[in-house]
Protein backbone atom coordinates (compact mmCIF):
# COMPACT_ATOMS: atom_id res chain seq x y z
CA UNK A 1 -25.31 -67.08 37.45
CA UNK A 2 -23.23 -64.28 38.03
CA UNK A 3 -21.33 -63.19 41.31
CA UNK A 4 -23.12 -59.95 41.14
CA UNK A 5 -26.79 -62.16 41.25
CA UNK A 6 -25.20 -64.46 44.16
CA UNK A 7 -24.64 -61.09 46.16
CA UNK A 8 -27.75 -59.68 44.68
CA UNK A 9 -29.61 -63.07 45.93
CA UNK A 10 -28.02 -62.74 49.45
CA UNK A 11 -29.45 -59.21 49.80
CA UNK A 12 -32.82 -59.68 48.89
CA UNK A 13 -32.95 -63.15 50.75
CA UNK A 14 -31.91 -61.54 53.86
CA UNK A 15 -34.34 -57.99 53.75
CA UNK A 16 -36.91 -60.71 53.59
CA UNK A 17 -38.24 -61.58 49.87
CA UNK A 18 -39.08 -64.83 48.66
CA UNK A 19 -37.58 -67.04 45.91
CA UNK A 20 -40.29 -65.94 43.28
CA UNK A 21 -39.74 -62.32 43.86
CA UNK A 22 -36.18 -62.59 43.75
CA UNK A 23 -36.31 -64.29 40.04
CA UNK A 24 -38.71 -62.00 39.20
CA UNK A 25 -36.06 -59.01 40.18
CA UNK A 26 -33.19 -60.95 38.76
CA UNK A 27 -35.24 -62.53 35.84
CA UNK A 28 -33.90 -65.97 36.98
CA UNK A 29 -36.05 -68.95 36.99
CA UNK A 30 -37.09 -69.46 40.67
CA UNK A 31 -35.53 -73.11 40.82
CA UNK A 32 -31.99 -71.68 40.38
CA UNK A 33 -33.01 -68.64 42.85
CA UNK A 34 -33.86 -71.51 45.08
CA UNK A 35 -30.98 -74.10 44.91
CA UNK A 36 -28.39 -71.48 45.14
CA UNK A 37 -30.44 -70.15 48.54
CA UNK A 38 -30.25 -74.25 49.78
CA UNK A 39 -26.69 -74.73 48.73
CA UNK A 40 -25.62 -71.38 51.09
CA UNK A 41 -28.08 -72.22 54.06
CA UNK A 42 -30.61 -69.40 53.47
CA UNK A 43 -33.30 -71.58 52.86
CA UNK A 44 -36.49 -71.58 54.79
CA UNK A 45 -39.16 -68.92 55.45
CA UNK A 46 -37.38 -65.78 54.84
CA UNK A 47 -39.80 -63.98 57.57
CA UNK A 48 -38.85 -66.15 59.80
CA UNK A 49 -35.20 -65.66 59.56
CA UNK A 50 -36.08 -61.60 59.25
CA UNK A 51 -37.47 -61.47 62.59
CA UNK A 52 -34.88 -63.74 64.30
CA UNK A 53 -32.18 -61.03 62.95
CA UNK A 54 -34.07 -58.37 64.25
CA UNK A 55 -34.67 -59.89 67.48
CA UNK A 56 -38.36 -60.57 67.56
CA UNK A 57 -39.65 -63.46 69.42
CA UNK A 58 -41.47 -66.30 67.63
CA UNK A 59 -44.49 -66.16 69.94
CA UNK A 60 -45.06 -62.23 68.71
CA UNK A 61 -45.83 -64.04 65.19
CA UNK A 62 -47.53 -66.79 66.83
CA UNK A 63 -49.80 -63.97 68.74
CA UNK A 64 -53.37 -64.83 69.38
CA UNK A 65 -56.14 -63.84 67.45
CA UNK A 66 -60.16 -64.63 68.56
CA UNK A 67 -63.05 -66.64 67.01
CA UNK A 68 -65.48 -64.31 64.98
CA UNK A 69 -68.53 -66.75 66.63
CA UNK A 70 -67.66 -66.84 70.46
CA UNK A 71 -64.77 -64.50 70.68
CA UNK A 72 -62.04 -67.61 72.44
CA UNK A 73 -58.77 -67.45 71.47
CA UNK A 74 -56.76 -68.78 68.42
CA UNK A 75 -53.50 -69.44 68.35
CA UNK A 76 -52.20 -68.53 65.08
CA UNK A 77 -50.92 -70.76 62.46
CA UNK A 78 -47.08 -70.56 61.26
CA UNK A 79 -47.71 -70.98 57.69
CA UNK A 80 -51.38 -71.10 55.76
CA UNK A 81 -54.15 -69.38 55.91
CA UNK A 82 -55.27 -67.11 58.88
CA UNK A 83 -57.41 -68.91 60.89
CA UNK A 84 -61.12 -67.35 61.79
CA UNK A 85 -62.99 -69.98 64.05
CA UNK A 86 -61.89 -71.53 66.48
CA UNK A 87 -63.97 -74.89 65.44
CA UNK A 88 -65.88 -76.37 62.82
CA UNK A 89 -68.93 -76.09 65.28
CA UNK A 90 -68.18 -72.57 65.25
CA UNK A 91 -68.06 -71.75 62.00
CA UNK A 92 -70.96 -73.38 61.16
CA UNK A 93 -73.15 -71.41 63.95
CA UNK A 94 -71.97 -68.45 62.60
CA UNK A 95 -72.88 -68.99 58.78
CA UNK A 96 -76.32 -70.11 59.79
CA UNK A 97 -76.96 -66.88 61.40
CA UNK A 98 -75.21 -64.72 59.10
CA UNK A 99 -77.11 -66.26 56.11
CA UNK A 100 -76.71 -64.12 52.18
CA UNK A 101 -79.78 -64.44 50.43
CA UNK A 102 -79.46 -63.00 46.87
CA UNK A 103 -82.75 -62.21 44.86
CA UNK A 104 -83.77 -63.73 42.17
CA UNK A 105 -86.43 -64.00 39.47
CA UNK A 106 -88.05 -67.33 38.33
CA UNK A 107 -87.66 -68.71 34.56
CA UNK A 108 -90.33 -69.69 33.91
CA UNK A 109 -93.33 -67.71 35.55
CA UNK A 110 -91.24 -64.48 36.43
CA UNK A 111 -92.25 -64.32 40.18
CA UNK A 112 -89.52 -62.89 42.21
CA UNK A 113 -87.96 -64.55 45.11
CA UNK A 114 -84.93 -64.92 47.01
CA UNK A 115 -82.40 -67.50 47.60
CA UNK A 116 -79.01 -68.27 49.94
CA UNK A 117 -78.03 -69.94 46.34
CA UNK A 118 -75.94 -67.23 43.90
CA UNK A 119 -77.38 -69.25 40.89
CA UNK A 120 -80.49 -70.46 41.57
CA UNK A 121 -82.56 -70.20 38.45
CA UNK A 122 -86.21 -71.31 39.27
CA UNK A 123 -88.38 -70.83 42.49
CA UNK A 124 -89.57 -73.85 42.47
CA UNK A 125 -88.90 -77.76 42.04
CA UNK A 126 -92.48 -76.98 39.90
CA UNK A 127 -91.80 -74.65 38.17
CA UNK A 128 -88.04 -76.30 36.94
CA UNK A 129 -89.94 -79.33 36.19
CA UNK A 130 -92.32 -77.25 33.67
CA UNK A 131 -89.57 -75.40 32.19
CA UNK A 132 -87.73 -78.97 31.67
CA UNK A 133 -90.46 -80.71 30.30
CA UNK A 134 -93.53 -79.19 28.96
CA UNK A 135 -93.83 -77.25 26.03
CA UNK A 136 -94.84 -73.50 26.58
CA UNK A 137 -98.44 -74.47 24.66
CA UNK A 138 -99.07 -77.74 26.67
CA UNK A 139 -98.65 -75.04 29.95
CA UNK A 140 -101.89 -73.34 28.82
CA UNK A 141 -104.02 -75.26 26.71
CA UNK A 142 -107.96 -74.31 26.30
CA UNK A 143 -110.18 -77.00 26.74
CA UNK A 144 -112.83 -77.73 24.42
CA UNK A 145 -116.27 -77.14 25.88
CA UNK A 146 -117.28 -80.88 26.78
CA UNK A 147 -114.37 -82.97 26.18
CA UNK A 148 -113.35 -85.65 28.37
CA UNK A 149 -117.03 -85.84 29.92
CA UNK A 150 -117.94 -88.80 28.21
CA UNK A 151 -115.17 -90.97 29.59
């Protein structure tokens, strides 16, 4: 690594990008980006360290956001994924009432229906039963005039 890419490296690491981006810029593997970021101390979310430079508080990124079900508070995660419900309770309510149906049309006697399943295939336990196991001619079979009375 050269002592242009360690400068190069500081720059980027301190306007805010990540390891991968930087390697990507510097087309360095992002191991190297990162040890070279440990070794000088500049390791660590680099949004983090951005908004302690620039003065903003931690509980500005930490600011709350509300449930999409009852509308209470969240307080918002560091790192992950943004949080939407405030409990599992919650977000179950909400999918029950907000439910997708998709529509559909059966396999095996064409009748149209709908479903809350994107690959439902029959509209019926039936009607997958007769697509799984009887033959299309066993379905409708004509009976012979007078067979089966005498038994």
């Amino acid at each position: 690594m050269t002592e242009e890419q360690k400068q190069m490296i500081v720059r980027l690491r301190n306007v805010g990008l990540g390891y991968r981006k930087i390697a990507i810029v510097l087309e360095l593997s992002r191991d190297k980006v990162r040890n070279y970021c440990k070794a000088i101390g500049l390791d660590g979310y680099a949004k983090k360290r951005l908004q302690a430079k620039e003065g903003k508080q931690m509980e500005e990124d930490c600011a709350d956001s509300v449930c999409r079900y009852c509308g209470k508070s969240i307080e918002k995660q560091i790192t992950g994924r943004r949080r939407i419900y405030c409990s599992e309770e919650c977000r179950r309510a909400w999918s029950k009432n907000h439910l997708s149906l998709y529509k559909h049309e059966c396999m095996f006697c064409g009748k149209k229906f709908e479903s809350s399943s994107k690959t439902q295939k029959f509209c019926s336990h039936d009607c997958y039963i007769r697509d799984r196991f009887w033959r299309r001619e066993d379905i409708h079979r004509p009976v012979a005039a007078g067979w089966g009375e005498g038994i």
